[in-house]
N, C-alpha and C. Protein backbone atom coordinates (compact mmCIF):
# COMPACT_ATOMS: atom_id res chain seq x y z
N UNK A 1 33.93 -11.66 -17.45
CA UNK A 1 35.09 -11.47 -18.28
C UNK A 1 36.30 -11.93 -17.48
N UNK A 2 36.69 -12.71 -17.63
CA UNK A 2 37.48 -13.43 -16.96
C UNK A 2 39.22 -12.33 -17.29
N UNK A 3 40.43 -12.75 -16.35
CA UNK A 3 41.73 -11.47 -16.27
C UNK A 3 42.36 -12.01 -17.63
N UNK A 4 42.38 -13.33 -17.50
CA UNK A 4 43.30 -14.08 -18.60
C UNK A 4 42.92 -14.13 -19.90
N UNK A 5 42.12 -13.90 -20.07
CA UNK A 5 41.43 -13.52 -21.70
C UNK A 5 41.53 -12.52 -21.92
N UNK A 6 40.93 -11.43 -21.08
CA UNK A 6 41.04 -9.63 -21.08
C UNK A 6 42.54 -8.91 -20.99
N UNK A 7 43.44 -9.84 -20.63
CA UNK A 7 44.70 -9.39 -20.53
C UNK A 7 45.71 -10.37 -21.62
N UNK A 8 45.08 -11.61 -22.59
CA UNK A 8 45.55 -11.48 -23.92
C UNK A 8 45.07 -10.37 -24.78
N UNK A 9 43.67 -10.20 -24.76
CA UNK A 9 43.05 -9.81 -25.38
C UNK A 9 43.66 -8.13 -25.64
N UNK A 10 44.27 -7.42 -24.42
CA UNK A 10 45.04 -6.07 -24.93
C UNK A 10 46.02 -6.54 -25.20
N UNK A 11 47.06 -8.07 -25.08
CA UNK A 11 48.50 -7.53 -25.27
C UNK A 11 48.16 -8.06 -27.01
N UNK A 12 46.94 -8.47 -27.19
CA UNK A 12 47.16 -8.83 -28.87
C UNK A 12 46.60 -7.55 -29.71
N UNK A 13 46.37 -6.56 -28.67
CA UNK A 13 45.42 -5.08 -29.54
C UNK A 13 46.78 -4.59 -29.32
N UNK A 14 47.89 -4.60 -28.29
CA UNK A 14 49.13 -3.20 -28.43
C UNK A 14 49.98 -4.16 -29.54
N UNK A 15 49.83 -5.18 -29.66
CA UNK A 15 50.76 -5.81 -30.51
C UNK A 15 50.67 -5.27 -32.15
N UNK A 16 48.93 -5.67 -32.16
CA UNK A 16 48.43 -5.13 -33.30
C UNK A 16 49.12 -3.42 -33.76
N UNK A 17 48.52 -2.80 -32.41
CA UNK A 17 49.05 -1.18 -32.61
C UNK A 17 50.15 -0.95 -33.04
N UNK A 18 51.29 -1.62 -32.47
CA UNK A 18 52.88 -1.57 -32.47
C UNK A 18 53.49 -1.62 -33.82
N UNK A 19 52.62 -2.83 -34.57
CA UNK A 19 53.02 -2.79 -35.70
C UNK A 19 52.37 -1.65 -36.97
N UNK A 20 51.79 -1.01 -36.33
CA UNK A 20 51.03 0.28 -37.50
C UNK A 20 52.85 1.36 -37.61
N UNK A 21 52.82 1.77 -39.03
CA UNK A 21 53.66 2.33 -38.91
C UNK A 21 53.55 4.22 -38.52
N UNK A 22 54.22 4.85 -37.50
CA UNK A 22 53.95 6.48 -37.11
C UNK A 22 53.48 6.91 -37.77
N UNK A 23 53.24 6.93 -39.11
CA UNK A 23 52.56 8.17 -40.03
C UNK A 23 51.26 7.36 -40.43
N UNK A 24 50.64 5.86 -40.05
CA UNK A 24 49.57 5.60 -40.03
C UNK A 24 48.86 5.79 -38.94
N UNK A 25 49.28 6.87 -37.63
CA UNK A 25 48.29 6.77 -36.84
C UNK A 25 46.88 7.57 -36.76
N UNK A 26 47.45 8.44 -37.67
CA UNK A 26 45.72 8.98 -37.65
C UNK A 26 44.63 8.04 -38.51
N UNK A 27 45.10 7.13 -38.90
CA UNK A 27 44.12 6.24 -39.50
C UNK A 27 44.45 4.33 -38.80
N UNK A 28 44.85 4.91 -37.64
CA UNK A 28 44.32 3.42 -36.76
C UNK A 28 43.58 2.89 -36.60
N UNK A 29 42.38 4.47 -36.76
CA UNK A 29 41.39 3.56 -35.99
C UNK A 29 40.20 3.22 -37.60
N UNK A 30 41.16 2.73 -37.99
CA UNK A 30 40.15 2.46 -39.20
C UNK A 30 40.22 0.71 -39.25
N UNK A 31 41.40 0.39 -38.63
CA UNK A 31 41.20 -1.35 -38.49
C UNK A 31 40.28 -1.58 -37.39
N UNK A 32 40.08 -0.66 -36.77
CA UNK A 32 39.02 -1.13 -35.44
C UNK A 32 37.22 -1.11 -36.46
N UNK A 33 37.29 -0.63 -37.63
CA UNK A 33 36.25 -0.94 -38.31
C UNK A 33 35.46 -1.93 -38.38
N UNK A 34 36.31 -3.03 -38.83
CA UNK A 34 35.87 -4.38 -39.36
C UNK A 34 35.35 -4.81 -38.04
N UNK A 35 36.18 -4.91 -36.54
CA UNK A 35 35.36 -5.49 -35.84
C UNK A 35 34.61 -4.65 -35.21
N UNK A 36 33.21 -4.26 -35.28
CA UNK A 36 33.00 -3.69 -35.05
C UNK A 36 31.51 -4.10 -34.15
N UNK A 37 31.36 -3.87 -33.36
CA UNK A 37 30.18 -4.79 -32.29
C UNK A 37 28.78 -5.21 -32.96
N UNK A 38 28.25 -5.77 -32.75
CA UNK A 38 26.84 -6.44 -33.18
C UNK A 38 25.45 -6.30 -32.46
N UNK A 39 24.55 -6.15 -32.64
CA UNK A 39 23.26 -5.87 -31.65
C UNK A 39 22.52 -7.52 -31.55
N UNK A 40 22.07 -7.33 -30.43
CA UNK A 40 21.36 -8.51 -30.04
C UNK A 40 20.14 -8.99 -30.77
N UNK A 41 20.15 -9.47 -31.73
CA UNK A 41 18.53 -9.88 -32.50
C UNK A 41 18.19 -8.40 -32.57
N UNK A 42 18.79 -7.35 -32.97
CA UNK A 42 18.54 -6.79 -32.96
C UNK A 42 18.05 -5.50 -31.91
N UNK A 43 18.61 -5.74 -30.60
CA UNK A 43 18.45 -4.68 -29.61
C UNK A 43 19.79 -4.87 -28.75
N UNK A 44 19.97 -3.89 -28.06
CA UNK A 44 21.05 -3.65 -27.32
C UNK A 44 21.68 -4.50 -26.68
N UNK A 45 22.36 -4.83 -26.25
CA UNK A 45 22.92 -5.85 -25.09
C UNK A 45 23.11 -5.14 -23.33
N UNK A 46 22.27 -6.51 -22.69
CA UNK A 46 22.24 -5.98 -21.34
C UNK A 46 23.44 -5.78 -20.92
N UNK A 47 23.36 -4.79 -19.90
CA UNK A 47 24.62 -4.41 -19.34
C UNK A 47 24.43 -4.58 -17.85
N UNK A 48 25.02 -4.94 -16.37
CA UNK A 48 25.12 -4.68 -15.33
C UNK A 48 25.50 -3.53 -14.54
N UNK A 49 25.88 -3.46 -13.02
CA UNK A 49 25.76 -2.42 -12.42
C UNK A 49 27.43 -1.75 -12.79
N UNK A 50 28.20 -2.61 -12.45
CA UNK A 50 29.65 -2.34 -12.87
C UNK A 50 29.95 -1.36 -13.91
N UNK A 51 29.40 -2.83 -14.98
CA UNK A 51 29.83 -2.18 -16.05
C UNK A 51 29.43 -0.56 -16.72
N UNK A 52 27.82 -0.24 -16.53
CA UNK A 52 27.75 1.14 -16.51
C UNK A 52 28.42 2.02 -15.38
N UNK A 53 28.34 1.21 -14.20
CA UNK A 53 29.34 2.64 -13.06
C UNK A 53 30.78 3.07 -14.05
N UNK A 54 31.45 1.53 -14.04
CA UNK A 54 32.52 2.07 -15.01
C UNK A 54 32.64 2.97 -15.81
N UNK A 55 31.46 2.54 -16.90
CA UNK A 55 31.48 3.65 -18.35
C UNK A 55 30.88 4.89 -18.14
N UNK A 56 30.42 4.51 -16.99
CA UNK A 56 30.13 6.12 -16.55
C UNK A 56 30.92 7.34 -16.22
N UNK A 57 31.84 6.73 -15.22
CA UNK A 57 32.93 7.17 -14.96
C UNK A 57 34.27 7.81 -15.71
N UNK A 58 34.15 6.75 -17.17
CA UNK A 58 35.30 6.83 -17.73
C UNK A 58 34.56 8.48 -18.85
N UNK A 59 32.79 8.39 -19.29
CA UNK A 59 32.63 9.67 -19.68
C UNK A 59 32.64 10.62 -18.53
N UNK A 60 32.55 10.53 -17.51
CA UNK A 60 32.45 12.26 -16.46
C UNK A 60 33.62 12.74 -16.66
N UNK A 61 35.18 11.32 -16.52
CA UNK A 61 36.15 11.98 -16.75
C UNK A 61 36.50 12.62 -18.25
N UNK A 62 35.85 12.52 -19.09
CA UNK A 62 35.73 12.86 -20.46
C UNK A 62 35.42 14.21 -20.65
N UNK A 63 34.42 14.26 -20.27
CA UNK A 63 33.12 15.17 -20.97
C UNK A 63 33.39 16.57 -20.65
N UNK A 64 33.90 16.88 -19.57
CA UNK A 64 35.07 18.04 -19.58
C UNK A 64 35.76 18.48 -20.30
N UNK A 65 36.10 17.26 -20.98
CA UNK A 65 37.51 17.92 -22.07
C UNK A 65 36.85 17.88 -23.03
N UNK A 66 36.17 17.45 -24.03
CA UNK A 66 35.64 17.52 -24.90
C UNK A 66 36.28 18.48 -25.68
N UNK A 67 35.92 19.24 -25.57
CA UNK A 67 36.30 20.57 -26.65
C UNK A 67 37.58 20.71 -26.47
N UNK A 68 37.92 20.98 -25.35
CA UNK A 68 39.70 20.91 -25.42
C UNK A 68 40.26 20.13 -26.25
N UNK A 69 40.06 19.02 -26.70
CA UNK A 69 40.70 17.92 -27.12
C UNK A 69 40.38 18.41 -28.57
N UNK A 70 38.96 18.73 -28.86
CA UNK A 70 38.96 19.17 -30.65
C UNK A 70 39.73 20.61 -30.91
N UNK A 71 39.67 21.37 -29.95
CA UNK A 71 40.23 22.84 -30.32
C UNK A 71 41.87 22.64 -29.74
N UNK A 72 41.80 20.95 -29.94
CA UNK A 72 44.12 21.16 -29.61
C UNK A 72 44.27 21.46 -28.93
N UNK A 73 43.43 21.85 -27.75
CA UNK A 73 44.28 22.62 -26.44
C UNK A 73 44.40 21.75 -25.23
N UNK A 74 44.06 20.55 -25.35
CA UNK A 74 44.50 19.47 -24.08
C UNK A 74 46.06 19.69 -23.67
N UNK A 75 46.26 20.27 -22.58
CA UNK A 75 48.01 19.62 -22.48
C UNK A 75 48.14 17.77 -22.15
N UNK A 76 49.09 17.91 -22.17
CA UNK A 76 49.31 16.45 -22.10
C UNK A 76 49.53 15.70 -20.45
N UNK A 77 49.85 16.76 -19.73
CA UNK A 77 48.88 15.60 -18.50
C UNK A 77 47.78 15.80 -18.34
N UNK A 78 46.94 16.17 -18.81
CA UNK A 78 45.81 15.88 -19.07
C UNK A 78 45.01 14.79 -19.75
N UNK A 79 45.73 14.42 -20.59
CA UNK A 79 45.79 13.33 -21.54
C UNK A 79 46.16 12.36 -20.99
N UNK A 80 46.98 12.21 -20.38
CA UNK A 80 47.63 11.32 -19.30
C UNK A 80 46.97 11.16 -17.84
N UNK A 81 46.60 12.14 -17.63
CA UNK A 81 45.83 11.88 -16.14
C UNK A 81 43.75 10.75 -17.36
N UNK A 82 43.61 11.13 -17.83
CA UNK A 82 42.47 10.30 -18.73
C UNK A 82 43.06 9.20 -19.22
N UNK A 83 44.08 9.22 -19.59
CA UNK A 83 44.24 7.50 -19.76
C UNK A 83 44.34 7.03 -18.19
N UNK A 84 45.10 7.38 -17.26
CA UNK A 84 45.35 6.51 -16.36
C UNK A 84 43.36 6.49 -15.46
N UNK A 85 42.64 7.48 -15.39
CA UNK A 85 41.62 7.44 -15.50
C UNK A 85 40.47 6.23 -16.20
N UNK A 86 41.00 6.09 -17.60
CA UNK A 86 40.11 5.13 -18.37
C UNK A 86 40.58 3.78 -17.84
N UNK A 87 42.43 3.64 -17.63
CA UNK A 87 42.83 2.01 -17.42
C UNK A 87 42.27 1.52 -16.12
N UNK A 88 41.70 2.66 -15.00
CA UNK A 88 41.33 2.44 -13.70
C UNK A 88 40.11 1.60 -14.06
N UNK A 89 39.18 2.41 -14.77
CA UNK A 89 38.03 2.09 -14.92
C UNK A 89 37.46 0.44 -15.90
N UNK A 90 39.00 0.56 -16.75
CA UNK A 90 38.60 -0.70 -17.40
C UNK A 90 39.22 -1.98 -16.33
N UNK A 91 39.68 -1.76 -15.45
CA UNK A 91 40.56 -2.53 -14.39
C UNK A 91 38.97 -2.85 -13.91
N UNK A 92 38.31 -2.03 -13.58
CA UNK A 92 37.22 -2.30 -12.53
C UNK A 92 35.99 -2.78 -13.17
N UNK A 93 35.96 -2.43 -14.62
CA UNK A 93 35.42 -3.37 -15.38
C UNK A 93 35.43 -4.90 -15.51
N UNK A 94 36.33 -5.27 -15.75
CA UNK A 94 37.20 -6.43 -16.31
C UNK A 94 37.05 -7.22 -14.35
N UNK A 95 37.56 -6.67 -13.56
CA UNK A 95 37.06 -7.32 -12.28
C UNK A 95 35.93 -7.67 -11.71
N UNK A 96 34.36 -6.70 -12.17
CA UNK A 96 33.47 -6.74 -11.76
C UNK A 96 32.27 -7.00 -12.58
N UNK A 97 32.35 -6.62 -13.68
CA UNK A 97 31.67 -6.88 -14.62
C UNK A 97 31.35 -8.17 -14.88
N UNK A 98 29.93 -8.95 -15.21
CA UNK A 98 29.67 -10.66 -15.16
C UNK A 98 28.28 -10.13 -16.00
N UNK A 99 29.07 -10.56 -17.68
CA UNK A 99 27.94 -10.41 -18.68
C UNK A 99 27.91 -11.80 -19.20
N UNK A 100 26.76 -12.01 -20.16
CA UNK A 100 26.07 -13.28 -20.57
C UNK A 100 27.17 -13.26 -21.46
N UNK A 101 27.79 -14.13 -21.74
CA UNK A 101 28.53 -14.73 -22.90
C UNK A 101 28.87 -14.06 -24.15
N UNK A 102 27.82 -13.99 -24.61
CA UNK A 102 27.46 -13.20 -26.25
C UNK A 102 27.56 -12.21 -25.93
N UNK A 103 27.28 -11.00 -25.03
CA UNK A 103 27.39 -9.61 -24.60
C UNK A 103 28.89 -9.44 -24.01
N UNK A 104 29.42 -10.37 -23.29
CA UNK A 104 30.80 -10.13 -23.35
C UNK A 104 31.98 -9.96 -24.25
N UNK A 105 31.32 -10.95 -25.34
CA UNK A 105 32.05 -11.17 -26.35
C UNK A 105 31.81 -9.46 -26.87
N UNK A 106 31.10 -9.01 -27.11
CA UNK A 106 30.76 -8.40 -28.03
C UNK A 106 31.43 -6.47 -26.86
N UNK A 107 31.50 -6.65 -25.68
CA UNK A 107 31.85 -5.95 -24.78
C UNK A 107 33.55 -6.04 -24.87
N UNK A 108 34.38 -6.86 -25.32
CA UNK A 108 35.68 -7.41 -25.96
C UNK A 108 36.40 -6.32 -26.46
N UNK A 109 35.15 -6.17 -27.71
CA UNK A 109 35.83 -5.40 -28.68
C UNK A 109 35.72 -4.19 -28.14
N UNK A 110 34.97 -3.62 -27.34
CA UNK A 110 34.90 -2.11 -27.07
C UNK A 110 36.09 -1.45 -26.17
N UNK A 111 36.25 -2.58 -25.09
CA UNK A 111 36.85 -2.81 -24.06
C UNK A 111 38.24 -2.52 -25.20
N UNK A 112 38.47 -3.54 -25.45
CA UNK A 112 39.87 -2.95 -26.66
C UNK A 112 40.83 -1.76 -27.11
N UNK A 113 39.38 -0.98 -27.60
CA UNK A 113 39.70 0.20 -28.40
C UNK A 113 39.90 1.29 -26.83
N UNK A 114 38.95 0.56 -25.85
CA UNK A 114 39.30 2.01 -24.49
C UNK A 114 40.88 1.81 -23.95
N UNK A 115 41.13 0.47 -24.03
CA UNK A 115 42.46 0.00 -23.70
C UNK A 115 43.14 0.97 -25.06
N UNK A 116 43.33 0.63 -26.05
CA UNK A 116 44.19 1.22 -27.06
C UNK A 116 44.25 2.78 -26.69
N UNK A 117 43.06 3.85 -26.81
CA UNK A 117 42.92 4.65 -26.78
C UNK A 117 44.04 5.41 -25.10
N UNK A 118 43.84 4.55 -24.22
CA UNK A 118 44.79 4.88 -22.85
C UNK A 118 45.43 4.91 -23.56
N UNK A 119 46.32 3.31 -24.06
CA UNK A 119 47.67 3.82 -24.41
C UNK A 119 48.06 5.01 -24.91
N UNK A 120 47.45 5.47 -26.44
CA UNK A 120 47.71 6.19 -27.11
C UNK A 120 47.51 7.82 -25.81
N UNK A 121 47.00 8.37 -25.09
CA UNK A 121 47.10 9.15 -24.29
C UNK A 121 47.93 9.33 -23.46
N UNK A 122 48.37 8.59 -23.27
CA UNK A 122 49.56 8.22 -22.27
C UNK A 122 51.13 8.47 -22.63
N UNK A 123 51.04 8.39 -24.17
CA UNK A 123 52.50 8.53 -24.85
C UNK A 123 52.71 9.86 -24.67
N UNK A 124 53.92 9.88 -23.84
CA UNK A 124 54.17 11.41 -23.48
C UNK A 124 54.71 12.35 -24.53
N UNK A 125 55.18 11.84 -25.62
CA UNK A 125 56.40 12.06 -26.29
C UNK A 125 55.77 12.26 -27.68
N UNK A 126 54.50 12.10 -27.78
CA UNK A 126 53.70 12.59 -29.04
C UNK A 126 52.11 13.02 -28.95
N UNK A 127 52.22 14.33 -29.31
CA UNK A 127 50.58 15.20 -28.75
C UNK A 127 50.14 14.79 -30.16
N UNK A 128 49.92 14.43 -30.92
CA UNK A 128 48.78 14.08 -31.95
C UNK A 128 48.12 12.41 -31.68
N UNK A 129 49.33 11.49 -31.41
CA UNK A 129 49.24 10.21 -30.50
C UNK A 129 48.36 10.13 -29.70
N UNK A 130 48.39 11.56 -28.85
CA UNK A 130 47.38 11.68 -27.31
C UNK A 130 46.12 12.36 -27.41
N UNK A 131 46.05 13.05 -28.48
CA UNK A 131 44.64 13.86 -29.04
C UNK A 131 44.09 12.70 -29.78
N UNK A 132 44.61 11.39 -30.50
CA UNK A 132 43.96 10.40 -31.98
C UNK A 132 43.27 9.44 -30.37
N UNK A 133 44.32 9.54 -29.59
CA UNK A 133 43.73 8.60 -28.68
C UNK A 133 42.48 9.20 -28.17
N UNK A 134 42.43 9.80 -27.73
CA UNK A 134 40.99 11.07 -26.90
C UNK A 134 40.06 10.53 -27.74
N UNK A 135 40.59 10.82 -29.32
CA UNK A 135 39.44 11.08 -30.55
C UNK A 135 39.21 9.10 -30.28
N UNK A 136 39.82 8.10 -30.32
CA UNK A 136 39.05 7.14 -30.17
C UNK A 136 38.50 6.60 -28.82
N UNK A 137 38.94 7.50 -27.62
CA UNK A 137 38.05 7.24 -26.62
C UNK A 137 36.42 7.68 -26.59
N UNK A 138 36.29 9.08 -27.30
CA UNK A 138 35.02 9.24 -27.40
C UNK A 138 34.56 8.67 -28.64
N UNK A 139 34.90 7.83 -29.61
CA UNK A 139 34.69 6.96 -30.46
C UNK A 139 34.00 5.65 -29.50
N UNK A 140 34.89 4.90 -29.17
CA UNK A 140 34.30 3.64 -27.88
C UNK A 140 33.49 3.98 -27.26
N UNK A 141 32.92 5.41 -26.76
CA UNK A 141 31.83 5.34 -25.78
C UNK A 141 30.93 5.35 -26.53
N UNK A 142 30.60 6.40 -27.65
CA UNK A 142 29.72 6.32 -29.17
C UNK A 142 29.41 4.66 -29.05
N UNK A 143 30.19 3.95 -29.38
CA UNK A 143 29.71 2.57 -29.84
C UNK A 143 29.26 1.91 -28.39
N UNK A 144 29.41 1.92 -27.63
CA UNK A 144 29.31 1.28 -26.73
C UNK A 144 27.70 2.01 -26.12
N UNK A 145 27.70 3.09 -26.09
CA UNK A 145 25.91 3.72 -26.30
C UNK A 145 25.29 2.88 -27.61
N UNK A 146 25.62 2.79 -28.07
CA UNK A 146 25.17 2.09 -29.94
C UNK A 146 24.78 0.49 -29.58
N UNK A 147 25.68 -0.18 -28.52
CA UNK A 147 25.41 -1.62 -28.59
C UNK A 147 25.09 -2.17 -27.34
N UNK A 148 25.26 -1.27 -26.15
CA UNK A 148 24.59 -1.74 -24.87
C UNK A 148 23.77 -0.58 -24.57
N UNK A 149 22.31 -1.10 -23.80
CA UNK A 149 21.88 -0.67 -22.88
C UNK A 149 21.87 -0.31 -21.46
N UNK A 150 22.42 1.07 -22.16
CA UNK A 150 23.20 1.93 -20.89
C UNK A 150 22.48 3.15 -20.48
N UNK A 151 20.79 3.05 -19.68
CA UNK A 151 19.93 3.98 -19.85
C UNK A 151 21.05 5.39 -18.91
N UNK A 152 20.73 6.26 -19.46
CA UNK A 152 21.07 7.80 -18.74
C UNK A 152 22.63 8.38 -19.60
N UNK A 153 22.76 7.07 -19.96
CA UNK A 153 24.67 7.61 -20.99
C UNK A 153 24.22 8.56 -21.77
N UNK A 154 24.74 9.52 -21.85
CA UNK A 154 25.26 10.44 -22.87
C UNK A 154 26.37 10.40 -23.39
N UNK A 155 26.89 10.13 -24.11
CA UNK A 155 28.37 9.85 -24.58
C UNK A 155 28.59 10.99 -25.24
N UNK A 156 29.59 11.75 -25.01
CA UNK A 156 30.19 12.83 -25.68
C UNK A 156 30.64 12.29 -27.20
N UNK A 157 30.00 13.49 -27.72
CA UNK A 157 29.99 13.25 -29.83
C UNK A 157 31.90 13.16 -29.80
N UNK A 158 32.24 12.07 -31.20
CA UNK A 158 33.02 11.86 -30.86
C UNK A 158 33.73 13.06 -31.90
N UNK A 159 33.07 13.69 -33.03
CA UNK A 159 33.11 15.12 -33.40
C UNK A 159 31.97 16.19 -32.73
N UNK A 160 32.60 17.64 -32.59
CA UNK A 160 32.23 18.60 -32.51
C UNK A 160 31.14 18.93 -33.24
N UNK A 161 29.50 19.08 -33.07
CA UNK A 161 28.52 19.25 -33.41
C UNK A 161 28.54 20.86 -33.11
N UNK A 162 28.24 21.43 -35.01
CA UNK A 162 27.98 23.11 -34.64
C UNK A 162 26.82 23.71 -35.29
């Protein structure tokens, strides 16, 4: 994944974001629908060492909060210490990561929504902003268990199972 593609590639997802208007953000992540990743002939797409250390990383720092984040009780550096958490991890992604073509492509879109989702955590100045973001970070790991083969992931549900 080369810097210069991966670094249009978010300033054309915050661009996208920027223009949603405040009272559409709880339904942002409904344009991330359409693109939505593809399986290989039908099976997963290989993944390397990176790229799972990464996504590994970015759920340990997750999976803690979990419930905090559905029962509203995240404070917000918390929210903020996980985005700057996730942008580390997609930094070290995006540097180390060397997937086949078609699996990158398709690694793009996921990569995206973890980028979006930082942002949205990060905004200090709005706690529903920083909880929608949480809610599409454990959304991206969901899909990203869904379209790579990532043996041992558990991805935290991106709703509360009772």
């Amino acid at each position: 994944m080369s810097s210069r593609h991966f670094l249009s590639l978010i300033a054309a997802t915050t661009l996208a974001l920027a223009a949603i208007p405040v009272g559409a953000a709880e339904h942002a992540h409904d344009a991330h629908d359409t693109a939505k990743p593809t399986l290989d002939s039908g099976q997963k797409w290989q993944t390397d060492a990176p790229l799972r250390q990464g996504m590994a990383n970015i759920q340990s720092a997750l999976q803690p909060q979990r419930h905090a984040i559905h029962a509203n009780k995240l404070q917000p550096a918390a929210y903020q210490a996980l985005a700057k958490q996730t942008r580390t991890q997609i930094a070290f992604i995006v540097d180390n990561c060397r997937l086949a073509p078609a699996a990158d492509e398709q690694l793009h879109l996921i990569i995206a929504d973890l980028g979006a989702a930082a942002d949205a955590m990060a905004d200090k100045d709005t706690a529903s902003a920083q909880r929608q973001g949480a809610r599409q970070l454990l959304h991206a790991l969901e899909t990203y268990g869904e379209f790579f083969d990532h043996p041992g992931l558990t991805a935290p549900a991106a709703k509360p199972r009772h």
